[in-house]
PDB file of N, CA and C in Angstrom:
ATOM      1  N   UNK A   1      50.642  99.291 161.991  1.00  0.00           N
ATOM      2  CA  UNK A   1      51.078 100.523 162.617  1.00  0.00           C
ATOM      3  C   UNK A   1      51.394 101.561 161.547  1.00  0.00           C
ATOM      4  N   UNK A   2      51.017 102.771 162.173  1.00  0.00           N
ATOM      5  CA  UNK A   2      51.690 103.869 160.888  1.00  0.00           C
ATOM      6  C   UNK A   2      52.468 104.812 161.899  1.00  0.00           C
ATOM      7  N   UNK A   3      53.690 105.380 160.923  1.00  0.00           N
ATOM      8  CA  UNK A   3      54.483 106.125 161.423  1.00  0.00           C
ATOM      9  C   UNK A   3      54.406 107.476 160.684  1.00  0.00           C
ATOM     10  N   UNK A   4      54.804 108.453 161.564  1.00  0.00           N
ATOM     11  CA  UNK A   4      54.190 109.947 160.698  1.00  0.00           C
ATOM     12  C   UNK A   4      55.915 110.653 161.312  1.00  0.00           C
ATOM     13  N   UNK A   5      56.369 110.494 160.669  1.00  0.00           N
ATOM     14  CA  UNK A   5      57.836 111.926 160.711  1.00  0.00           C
ATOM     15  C   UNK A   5      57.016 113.454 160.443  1.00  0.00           C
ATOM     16  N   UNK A   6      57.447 113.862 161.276  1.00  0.00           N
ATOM     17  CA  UNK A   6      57.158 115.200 161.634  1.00  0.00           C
ATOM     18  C   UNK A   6      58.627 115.805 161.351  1.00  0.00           C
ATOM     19  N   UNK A   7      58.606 117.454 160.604  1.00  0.00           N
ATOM     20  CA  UNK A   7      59.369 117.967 160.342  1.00  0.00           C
ATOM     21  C   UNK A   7      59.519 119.410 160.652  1.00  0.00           C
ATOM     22  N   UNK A   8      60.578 120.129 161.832  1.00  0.00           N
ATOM     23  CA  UNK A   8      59.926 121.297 162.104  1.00  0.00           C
ATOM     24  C   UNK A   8      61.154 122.209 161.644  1.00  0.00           C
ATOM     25  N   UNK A   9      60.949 123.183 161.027  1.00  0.00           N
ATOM     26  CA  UNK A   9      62.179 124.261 160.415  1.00  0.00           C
ATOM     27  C   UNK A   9      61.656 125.660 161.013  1.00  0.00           C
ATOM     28  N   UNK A  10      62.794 126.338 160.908  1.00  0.00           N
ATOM     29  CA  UNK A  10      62.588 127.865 161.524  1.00  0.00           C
ATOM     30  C   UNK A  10      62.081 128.760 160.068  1.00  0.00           C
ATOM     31  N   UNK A  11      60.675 129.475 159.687  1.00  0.00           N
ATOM     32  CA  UNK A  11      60.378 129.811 159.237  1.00  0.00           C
ATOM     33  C   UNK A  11      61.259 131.142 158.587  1.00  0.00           C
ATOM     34  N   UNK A  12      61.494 131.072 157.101  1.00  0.00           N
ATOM     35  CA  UNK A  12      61.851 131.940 156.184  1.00  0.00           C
ATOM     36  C   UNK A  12      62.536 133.417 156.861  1.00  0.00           C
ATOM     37  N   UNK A  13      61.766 133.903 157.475  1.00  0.00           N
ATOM     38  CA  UNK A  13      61.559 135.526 158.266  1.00  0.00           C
ATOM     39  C   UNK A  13      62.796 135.599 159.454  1.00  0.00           C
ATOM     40  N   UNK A  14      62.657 133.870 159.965  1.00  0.00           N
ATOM     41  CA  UNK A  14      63.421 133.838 161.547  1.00  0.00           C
ATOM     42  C   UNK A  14      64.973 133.765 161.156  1.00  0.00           C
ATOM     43  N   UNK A  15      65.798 133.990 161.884  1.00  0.00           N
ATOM     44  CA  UNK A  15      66.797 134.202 162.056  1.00  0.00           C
ATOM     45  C   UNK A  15      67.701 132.495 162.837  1.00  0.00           C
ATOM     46  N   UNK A  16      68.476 132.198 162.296  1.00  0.00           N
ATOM     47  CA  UNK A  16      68.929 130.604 162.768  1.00  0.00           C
ATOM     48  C   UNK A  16      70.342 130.608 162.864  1.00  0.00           C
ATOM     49  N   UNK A  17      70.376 131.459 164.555  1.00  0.00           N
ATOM     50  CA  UNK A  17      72.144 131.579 164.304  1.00  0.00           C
ATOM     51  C   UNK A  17      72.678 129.590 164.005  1.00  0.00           C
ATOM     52  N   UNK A  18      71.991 128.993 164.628  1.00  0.00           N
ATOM     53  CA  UNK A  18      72.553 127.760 164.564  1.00  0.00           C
ATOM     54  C   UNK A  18      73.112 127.378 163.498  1.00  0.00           C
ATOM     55  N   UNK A  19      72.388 127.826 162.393  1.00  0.00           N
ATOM     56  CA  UNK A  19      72.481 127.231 161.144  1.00  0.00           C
ATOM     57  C   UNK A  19      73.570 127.764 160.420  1.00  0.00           C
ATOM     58  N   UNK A  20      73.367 129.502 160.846  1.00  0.00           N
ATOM     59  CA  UNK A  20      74.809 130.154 160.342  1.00  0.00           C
ATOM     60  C   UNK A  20      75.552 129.851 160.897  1.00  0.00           C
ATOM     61  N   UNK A  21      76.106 129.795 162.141  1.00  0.00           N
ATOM     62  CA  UNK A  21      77.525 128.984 162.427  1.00  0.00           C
ATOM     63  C   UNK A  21      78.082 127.591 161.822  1.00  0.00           C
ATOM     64  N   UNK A  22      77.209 127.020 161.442  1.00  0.00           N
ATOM     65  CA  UNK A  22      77.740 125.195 161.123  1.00  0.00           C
ATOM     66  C   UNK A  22      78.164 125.694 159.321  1.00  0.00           C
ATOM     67  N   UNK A  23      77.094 126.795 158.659  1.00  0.00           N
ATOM     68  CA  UNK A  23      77.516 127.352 157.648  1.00  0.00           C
ATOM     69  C   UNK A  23      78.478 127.531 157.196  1.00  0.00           C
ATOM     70  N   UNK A  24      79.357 128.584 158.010  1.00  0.00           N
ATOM     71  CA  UNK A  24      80.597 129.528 158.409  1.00  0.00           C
ATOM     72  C   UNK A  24      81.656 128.593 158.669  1.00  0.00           C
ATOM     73  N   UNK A  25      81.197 127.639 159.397  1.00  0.00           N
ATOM     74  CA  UNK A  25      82.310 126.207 160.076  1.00  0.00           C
ATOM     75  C   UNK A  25      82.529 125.303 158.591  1.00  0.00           C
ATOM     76  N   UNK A  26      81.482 125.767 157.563  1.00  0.00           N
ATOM     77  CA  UNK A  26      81.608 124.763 156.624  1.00  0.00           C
ATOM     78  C   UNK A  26      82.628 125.319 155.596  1.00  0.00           C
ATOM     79  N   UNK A  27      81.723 126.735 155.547  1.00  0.00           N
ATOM     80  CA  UNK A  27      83.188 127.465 154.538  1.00  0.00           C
ATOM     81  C   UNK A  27      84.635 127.363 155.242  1.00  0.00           C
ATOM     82  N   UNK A  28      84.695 127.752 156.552  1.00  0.00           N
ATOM     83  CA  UNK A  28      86.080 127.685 156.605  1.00  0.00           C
ATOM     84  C   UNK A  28      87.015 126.069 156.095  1.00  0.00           C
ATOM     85  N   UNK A  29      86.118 124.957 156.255  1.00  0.00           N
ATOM     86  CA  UNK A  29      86.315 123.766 155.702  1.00  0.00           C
ATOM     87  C   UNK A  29      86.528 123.462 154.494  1.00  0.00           C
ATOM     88  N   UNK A  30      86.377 124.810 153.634  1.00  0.00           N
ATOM     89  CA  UNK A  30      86.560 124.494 152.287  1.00  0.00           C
ATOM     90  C   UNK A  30      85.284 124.063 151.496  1.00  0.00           C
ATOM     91  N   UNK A  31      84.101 124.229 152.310  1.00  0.00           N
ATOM     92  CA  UNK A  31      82.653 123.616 151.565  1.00  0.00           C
ATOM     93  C   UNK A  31      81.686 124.821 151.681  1.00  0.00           C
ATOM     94  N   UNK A  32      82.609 125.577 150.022  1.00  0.00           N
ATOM     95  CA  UNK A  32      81.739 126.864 149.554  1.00  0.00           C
ATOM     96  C   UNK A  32      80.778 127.262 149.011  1.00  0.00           C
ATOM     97  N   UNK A  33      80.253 125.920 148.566  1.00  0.00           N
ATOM     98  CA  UNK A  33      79.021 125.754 147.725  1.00  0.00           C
ATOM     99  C   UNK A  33      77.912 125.754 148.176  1.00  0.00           C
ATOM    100  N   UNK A  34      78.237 126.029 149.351  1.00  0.00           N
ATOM    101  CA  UNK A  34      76.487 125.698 150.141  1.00  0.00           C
ATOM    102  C   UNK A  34      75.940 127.212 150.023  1.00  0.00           C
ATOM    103  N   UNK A  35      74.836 126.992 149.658  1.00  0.00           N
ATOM    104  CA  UNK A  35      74.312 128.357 149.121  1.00  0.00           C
ATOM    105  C   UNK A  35      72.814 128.608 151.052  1.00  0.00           C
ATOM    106  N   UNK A  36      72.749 127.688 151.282  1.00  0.00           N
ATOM    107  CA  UNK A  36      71.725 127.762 152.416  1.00  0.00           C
ATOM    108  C   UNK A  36      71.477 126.539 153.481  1.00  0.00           C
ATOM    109  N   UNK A  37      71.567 126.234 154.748  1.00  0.00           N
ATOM    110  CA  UNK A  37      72.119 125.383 155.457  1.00  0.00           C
ATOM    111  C   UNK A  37      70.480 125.828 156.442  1.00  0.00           C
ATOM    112  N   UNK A  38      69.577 124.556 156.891  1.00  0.00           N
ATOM    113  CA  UNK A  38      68.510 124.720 157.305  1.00  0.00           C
ATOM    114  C   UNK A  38      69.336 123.481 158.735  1.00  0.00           C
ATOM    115  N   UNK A  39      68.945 124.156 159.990  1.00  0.00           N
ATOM    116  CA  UNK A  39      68.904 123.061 161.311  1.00  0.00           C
ATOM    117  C   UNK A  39      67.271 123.401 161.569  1.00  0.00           C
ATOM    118  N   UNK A  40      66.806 122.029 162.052  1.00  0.00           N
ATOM    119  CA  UNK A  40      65.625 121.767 162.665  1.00  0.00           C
ATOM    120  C   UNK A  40      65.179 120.649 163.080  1.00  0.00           C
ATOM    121  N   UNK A  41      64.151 120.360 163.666  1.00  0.00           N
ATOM    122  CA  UNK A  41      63.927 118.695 164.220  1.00  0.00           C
ATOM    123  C   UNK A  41      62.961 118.179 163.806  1.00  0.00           C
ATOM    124  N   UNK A  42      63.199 116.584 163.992  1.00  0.00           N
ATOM    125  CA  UNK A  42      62.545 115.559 163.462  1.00  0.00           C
ATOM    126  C   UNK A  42      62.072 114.774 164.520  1.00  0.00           C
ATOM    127  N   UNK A  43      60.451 114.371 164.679  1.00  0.00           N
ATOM    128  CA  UNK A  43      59.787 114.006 165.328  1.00  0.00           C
ATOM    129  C   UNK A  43      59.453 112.087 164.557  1.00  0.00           C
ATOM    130  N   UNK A  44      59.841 111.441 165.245  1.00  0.00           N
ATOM    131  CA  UNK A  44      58.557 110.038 164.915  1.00  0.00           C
ATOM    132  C   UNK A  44      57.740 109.232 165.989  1.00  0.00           C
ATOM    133  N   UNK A  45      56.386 109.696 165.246  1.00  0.00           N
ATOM    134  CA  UNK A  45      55.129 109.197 165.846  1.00  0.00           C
ATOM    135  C   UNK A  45      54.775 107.726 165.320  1.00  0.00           C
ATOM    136  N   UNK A  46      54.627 106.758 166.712  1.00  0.00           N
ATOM    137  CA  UNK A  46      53.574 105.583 165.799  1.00  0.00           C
ATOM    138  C   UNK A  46      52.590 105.985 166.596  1.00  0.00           C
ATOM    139  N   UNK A  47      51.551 105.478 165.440  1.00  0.00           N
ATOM    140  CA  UNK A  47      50.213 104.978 166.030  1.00  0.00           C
ATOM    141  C   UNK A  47      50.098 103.591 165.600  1.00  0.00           C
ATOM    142  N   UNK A  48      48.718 103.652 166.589  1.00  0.00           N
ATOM    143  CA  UNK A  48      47.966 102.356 166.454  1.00  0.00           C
ATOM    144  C   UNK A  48      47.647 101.910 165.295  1.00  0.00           C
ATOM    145  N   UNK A  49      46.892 100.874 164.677  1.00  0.00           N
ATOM    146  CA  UNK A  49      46.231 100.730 163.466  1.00  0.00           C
ATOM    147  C   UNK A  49      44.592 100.969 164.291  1.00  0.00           C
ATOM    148  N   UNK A  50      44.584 101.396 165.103  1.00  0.00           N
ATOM    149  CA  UNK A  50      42.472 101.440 165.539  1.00  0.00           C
ATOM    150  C   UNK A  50      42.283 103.157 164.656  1.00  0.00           C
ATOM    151  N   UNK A  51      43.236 103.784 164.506  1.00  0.00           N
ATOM    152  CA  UNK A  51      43.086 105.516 163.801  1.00  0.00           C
ATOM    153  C   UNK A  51      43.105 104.948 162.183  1.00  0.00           C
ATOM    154  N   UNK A  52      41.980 105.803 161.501  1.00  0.00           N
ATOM    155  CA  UNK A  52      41.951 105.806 160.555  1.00  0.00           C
ATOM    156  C   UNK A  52      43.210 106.943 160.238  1.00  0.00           C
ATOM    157  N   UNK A  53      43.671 107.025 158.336  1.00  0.00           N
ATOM    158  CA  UNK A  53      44.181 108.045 158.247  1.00  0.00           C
ATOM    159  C   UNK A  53      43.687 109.533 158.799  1.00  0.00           C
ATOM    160  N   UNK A  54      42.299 110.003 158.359  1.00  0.00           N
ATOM    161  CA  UNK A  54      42.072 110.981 158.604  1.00  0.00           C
ATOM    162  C   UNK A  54      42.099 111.421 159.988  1.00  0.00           C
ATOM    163  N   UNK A  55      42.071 110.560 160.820  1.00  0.00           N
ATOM    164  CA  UNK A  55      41.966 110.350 162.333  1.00  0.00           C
ATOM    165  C   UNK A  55      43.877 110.790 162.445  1.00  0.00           C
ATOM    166  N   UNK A  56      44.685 110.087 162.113  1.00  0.00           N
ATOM    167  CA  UNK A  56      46.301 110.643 162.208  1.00  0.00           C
ATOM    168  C   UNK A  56      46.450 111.710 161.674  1.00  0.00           C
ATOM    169  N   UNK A  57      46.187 112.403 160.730  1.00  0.00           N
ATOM    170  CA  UNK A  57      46.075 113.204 159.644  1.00  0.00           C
ATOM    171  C   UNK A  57      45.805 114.746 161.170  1.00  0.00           C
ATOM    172  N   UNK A  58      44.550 114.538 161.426  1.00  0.00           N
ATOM    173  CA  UNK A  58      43.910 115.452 162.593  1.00  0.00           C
ATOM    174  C   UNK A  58      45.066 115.539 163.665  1.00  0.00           C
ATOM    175  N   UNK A  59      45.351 114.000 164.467  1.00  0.00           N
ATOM    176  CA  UNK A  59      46.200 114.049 165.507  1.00  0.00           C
ATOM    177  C   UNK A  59      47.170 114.417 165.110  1.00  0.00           C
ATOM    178  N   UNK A  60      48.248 114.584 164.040  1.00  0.00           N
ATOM    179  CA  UNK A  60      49.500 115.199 163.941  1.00  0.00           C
ATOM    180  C   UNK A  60      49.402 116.809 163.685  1.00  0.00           C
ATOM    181  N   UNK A  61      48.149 117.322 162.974  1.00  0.00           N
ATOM    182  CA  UNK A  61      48.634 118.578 163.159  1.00  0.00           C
ATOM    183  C   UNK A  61      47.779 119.022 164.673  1.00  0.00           C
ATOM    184  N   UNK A  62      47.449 118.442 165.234  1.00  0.00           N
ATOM    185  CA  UNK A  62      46.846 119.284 166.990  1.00  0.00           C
ATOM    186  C   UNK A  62      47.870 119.052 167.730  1.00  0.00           C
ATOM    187  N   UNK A  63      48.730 117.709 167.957  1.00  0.00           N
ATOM    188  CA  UNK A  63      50.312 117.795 168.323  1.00  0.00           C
ATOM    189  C   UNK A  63      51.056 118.703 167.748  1.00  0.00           C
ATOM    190  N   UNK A  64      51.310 118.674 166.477  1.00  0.00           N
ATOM    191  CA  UNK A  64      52.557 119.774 166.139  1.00  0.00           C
ATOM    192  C   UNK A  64      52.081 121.481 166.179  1.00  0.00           C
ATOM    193  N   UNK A  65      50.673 121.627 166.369  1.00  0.00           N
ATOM    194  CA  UNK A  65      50.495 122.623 166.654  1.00  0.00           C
ATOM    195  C   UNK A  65      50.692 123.476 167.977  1.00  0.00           C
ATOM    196  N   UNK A  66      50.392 122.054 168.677  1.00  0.00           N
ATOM    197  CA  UNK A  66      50.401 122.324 170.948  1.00  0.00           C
ATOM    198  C   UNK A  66      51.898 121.791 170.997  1.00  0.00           C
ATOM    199  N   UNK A  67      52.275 121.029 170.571  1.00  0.00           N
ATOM    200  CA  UNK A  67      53.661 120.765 171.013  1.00  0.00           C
ATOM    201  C   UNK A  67      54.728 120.980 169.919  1.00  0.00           C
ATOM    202  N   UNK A  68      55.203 120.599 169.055  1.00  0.00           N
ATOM    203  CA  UNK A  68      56.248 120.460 168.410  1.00  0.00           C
ATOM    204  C   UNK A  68      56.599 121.374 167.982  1.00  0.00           C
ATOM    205  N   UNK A  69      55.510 122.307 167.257  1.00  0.00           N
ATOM    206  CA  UNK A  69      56.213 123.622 166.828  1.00  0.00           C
ATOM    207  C   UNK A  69      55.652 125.505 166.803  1.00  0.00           C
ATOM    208  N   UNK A  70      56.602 125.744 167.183  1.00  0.00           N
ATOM    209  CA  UNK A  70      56.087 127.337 167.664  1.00  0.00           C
ATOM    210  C   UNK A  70      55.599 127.963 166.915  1.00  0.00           C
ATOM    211  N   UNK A  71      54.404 128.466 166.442  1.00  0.00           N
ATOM    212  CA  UNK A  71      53.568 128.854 165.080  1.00  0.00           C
ATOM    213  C   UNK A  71      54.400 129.975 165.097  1.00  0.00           C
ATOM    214  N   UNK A  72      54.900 130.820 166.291  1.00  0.00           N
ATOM    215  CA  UNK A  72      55.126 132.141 165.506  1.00  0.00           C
ATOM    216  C   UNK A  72      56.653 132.169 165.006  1.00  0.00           C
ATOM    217  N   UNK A  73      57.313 131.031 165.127  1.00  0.00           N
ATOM    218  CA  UNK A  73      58.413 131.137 164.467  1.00  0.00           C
ATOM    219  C   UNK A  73      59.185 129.439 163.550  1.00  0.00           C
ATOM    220  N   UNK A  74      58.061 128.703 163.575  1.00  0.00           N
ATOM    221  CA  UNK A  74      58.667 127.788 162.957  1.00  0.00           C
ATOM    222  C   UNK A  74      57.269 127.650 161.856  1.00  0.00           C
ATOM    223  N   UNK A  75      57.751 126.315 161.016  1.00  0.00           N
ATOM    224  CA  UNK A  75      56.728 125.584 160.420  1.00  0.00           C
ATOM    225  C   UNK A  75      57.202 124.096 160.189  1.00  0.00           C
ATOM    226  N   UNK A  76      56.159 123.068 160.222  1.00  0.00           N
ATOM    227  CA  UNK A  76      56.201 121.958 160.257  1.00  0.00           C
ATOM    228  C   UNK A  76      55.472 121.124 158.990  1.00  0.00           C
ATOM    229  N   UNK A  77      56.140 119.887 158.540  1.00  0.00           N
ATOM    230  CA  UNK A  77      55.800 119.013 157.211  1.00  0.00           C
ATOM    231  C   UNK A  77      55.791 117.634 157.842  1.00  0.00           C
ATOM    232  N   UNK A  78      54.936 116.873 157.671  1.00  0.00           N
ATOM    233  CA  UNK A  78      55.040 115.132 158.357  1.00  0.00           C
ATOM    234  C   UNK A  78      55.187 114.637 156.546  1.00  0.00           C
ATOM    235  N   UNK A  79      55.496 113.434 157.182  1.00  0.00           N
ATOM    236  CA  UNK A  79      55.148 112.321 156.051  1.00  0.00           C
ATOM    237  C   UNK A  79      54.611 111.741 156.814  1.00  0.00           C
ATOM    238  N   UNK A  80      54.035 110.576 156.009  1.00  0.00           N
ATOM    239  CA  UNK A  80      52.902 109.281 157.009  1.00  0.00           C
ATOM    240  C   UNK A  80      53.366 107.936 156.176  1.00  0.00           C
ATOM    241  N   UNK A  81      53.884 106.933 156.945  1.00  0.00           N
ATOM    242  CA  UNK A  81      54.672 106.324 156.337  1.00  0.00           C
ATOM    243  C   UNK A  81      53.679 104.537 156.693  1.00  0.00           C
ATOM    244  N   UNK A  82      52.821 104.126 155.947  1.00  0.00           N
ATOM    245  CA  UNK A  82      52.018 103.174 156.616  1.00  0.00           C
ATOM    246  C   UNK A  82      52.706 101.411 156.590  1.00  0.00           C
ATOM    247  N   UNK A  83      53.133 101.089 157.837  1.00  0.00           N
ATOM    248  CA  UNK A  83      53.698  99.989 157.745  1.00  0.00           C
ATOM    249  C   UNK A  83      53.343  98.760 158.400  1.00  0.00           C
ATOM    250  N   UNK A  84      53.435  97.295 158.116  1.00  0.00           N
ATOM    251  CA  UNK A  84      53.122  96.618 158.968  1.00  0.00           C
ATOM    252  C   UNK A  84      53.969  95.781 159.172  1.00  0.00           C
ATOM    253  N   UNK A  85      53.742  95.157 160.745  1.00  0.00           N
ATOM    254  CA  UNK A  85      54.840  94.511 161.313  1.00  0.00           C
ATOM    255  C   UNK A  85      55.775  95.176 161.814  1.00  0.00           C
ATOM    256  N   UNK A  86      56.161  96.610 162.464  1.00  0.00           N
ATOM    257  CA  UNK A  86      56.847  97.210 162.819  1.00  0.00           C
ATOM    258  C   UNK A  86      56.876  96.907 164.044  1.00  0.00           C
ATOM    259  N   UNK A  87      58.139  96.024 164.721  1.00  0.00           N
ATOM    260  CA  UNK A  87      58.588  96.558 166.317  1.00  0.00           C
ATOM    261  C   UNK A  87      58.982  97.044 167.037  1.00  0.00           C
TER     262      UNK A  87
END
Protein backbone atom coordinates (compact mmCIF):
# COMPACT_ATOMS: atom_id res chain seq x y z
CA UNK A 1 0.00 0.00 0.00
CA UNK A 2 1.16 3.61 -0.44
CA UNK A 3 0.08 6.50 1.47
CA UNK A 4 0.26 10.11 0.00
CA UNK A 5 -0.34 13.09 2.82
CA UNK A 6 -1.68 15.79 1.10
CA UNK A 7 -0.99 19.28 2.35
CA UNK A 8 -3.26 22.28 1.76
CA UNK A 9 -2.21 26.03 3.00
CA UNK A 10 -3.87 29.35 2.20
CA UNK A 11 -1.72 30.86 -0.44
CA UNK A 12 0.86 33.82 0.36
CA UNK A 13 -1.70 36.74 -1.12
CA UNK A 14 -4.84 35.20 1.08
CA UNK A 15 -5.66 36.50 4.15
CA UNK A 16 -6.01 33.68 7.30
CA UNK A 17 -7.93 35.34 9.98
CA UNK A 18 -7.66 31.84 11.58
CA UNK A 19 -4.20 31.89 11.79
CA UNK A 20 -4.03 35.48 13.08
CA UNK A 21 -6.13 34.89 15.97
CA UNK A 22 -4.31 31.62 17.42
CA UNK A 23 -1.18 34.14 16.62
CA UNK A 24 -2.50 37.01 18.82
CA UNK A 25 -3.79 34.16 21.46
CA UNK A 26 -0.12 33.16 21.36
CA UNK A 27 1.41 36.52 22.05
CA UNK A 28 -0.89 37.29 24.66
CA UNK A 29 0.56 33.84 26.16
CA UNK A 30 3.80 35.16 26.26
CA UNK A 31 4.95 33.24 22.86
CA UNK A 32 6.53 36.33 21.02
CA UNK A 33 8.72 34.75 18.86
CA UNK A 34 6.55 33.51 16.40
CA UNK A 35 7.34 35.50 13.52
CA UNK A 36 4.39 33.59 11.16
CA UNK A 37 1.71 30.99 12.20
CA UNK A 38 0.27 28.94 8.94
CA UNK A 39 -3.46 26.85 9.73
CA UNK A 40 -4.34 24.40 6.99
CA UNK A 41 -5.29 20.74 6.32
CA UNK A 42 -3.97 17.50 6.03
CA UNK A 43 -5.36 14.88 3.86
CA UNK A 44 -4.27 10.85 3.98
CA UNK A 45 -4.78 8.85 0.97
CA UNK A 46 -4.08 4.99 0.65
CA UNK A 47 -3.95 3.34 -2.34
CA UNK A 48 -3.80 0.12 -3.65
CA UNK A 49 -0.48 -1.45 -4.68
CA UNK A 50 -2.32 -2.29 -8.53
CA UNK A 51 -1.25 2.00 -9.20
CA UNK A 52 2.00 2.45 -10.27
CA UNK A 53 3.76 5.62 -8.80
CA UNK A 54 3.15 7.66 -11.75
CA UNK A 55 -0.43 6.42 -11.76
CA UNK A 56 -0.70 8.06 -7.74
CA UNK A 57 1.47 10.81 -8.70
CA UNK A 58 -1.59 11.76 -11.56
CA UNK A 59 -4.44 10.67 -9.03
CA UNK A 60 -3.33 13.03 -6.22
CA UNK A 61 -2.99 16.06 -8.10
CA UNK A 62 -6.72 15.53 -10.13
CA UNK A 63 -8.10 14.99 -6.41
CA UNK A 64 -6.42 17.90 -4.85
CA UNK A 65 -7.18 19.84 -7.73
CA UNK A 66 -11.36 18.83 -7.85
CA UNK A 67 -11.46 18.37 -4.27
CA UNK A 68 -9.06 19.31 -1.64
CA UNK A 69 -7.96 22.52 -2.64
CA UNK A 70 -9.32 25.83 -3.97
CA UNK A 71 -6.79 26.89 -6.76
CA UNK A 72 -7.82 30.38 -6.35
CA UNK A 73 -6.91 30.63 -2.89
CA UNK A 74 -4.95 27.83 -1.53
CA UNK A 75 -1.97 25.58 -2.59
CA UNK A 76 -1.23 22.05 -1.92
CA UNK A 77 2.23 19.67 -1.27
CA UNK A 78 1.73 15.61 -0.78
CA UNK A 79 4.41 13.39 0.28
CA UNK A 80 4.10 9.69 -0.90
CA UNK A 81 5.05 7.58 1.74
CA UNK A 82 5.45 3.76 0.22
CA UNK A 83 4.67 1.12 2.80
CA UNK A 84 4.01 -2.42 3.29
CA UNK A 85 1.86 -4.24 5.52
CA UNK A 86 -0.18 -1.34 6.52
CA UNK A 87 -3.67 -1.99 8.27
Amino acid sequence: MTIVKVFVNYKESILNPEAQAIQQALGRLGYENITQLKVGKTFELTFSDELTRAEIVQEVNEISDRMLANYNMENYTYEIIESEGIS
